[in-house]
Protein backbone atom coordinates (compact mmCIF):
# COMPACT_ATOMS: atom_id res chain seq x y z
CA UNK A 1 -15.45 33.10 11.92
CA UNK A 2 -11.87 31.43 12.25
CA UNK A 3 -8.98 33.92 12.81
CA UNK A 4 -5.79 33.14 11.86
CA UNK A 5 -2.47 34.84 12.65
CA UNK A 6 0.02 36.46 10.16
CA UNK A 7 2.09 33.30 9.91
CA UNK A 8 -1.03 30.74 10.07
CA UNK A 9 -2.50 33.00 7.40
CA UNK A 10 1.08 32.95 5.06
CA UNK A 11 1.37 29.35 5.87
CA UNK A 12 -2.47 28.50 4.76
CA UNK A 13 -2.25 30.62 1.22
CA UNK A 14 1.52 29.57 0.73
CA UNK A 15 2.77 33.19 1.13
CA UNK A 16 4.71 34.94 3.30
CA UNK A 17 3.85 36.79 6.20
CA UNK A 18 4.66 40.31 4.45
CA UNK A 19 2.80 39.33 1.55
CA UNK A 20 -0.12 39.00 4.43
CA UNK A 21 0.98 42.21 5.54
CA UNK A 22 0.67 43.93 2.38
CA UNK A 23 -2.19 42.77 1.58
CA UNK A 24 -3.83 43.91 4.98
CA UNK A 25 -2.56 47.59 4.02
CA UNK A 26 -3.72 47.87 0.69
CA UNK A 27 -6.92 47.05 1.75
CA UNK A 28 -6.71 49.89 4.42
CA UNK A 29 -5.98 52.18 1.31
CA UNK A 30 -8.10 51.09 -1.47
CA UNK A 31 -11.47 49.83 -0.08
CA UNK A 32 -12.28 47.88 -3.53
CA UNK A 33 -10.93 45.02 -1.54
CA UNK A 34 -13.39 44.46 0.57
CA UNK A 35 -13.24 40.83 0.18
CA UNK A 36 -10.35 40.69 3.30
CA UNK A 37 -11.57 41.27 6.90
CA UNK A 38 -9.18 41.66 8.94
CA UNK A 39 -8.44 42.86 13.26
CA UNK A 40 -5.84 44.03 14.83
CA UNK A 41 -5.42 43.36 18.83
CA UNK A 42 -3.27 45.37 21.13
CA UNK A 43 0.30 43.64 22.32
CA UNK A 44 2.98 44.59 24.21
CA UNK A 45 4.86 46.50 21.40
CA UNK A 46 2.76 47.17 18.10
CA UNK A 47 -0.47 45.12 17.24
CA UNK A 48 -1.34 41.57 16.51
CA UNK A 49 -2.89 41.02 13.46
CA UNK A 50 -5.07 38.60 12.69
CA UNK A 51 -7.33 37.72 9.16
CA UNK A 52 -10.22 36.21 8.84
CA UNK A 53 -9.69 32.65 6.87
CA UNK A 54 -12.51 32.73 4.80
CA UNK A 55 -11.92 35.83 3.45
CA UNK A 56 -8.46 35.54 2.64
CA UNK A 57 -9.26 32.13 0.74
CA UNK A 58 -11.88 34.50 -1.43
CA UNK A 59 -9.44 37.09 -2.00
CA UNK A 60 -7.31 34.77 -3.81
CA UNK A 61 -9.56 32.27 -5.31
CA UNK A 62 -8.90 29.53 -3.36
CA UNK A 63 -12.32 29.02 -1.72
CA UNK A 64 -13.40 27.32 -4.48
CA UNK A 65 -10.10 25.60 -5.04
CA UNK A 66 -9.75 24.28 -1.69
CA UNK A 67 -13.63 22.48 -1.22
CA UNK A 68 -13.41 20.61 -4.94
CA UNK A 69 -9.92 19.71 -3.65
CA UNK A 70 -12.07 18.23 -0.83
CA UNK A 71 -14.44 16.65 -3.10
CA UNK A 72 -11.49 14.96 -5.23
CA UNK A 73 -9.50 13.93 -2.49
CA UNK A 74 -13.09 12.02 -1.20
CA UNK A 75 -13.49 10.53 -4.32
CA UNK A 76 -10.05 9.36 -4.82
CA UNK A 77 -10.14 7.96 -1.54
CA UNK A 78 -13.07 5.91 -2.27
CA UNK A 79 -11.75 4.73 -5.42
CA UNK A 80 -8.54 3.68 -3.87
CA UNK A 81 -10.50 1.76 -0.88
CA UNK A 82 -12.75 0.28 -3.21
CA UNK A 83 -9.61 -1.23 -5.20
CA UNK A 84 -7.64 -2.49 -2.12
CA UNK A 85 -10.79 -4.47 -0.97
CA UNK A 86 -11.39 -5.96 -4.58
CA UNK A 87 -7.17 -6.40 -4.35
CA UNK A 88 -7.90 -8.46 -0.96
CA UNK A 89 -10.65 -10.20 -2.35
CA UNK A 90 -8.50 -11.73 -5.52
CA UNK A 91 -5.81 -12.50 -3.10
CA UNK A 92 -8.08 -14.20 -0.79
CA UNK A 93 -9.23 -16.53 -3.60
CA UNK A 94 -6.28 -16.99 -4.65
CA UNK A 95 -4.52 -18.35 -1.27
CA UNK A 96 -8.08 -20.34 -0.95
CA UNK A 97 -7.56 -21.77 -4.82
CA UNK A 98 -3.41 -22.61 -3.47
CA UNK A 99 -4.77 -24.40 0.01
CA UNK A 100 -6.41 -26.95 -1.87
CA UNK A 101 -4.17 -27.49 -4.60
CA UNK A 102 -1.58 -28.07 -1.84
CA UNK A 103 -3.92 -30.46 -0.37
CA UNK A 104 -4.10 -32.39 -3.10
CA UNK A 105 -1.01 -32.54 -3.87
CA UNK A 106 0.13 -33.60 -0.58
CA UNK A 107 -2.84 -36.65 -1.29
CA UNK A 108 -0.86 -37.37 -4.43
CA UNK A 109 2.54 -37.54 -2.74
CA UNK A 110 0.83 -39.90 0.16
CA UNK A 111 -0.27 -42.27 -2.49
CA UNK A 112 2.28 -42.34 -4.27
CA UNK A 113 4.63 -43.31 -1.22
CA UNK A 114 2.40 -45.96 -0.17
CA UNK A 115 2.40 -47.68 -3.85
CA UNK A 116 5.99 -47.14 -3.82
CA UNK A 117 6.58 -49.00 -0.74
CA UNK A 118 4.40 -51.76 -1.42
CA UNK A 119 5.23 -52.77 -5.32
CA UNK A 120 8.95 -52.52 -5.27
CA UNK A 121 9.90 -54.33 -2.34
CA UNK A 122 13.72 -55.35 -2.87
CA UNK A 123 13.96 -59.27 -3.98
CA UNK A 124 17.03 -60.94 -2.02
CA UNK A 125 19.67 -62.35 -4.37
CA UNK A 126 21.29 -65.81 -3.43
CA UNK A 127 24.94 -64.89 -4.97
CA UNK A 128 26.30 -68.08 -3.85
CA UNK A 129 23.59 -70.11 -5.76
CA UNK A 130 24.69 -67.98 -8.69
CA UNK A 131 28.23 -67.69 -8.04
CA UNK A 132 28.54 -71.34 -7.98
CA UNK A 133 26.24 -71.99 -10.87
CA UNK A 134 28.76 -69.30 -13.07
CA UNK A 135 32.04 -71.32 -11.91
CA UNK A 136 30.48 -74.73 -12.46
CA UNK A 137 29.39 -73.28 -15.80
CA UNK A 138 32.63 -71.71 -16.99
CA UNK A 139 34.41 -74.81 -15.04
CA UNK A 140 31.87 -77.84 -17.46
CA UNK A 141 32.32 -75.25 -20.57
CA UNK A 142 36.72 -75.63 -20.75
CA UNK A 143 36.28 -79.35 -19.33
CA UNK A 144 37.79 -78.70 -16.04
């Protein structure tokens, strides 16, 4: 059995301690509620109470509640894990897939730089030759 305190009990039903409190006394009085169990231990001033966690999570129904919560939460975790590892999965294709169209494309790009380099080499211009062969022109064409 798991004891809980006043205030662990309030906390773990959402309730407040003199709801827990309450509840303890009415079952004193009317002992159709024999669902709670309950002890009290000797303090300094008064009593400690405590409840037993079970019982209060029968009383009000949560029992049930709380273990297909359990069984959701489970599967929802599973379903979520099962999606970020397909997630990874795609991605890791995907960056696999982009690594080798990079490498290719880097090929490409090396290719093209060496035909580049080696068709269009610059041809050197001899201005004088045609310098003096557009003056001599121009010069014979007015009979100068």
């Amino acid at each position: 059995m798991e004891w809980l305190t006043l205030k662990e009990a309030a906390k773990f039903v959402n309730k407040s301690e003199l709801t827990i409190k309450r509840l303890i006394d009415k079952s004193k009085i009317d002992q159709t509620i024999d669902q709670l169990i309950y002890k009290k231990e000797p303090a300094k001033r008064g009593y400690y109470w405590f409840v037993e966690k079970n019982s209060l999570l029968k009383y009000y129904g949560l029992i049930n509640l709380k273990i297909d919560q359990k069984i959701s939460n489970n599967k929802l975790n599973d379903q979520l894990n099962k999606a970020l590892n397909d997630t990874v999965e795609i991605l890791k294709n995907q960056l696999q897939e982009k690594d080798f169209q990079i490498k290719e494309l880097s090929e490409r790009l090396k290719e093209a730089q060496y035909i580049i380099a080696n068709t269009h080499k610059p041809k050197k211009l001899e201005n004088k030759n045609i310098k003096k062969g557009l003056l001599s022109g121009l010069l014979s064409k007015y009979g100068l």
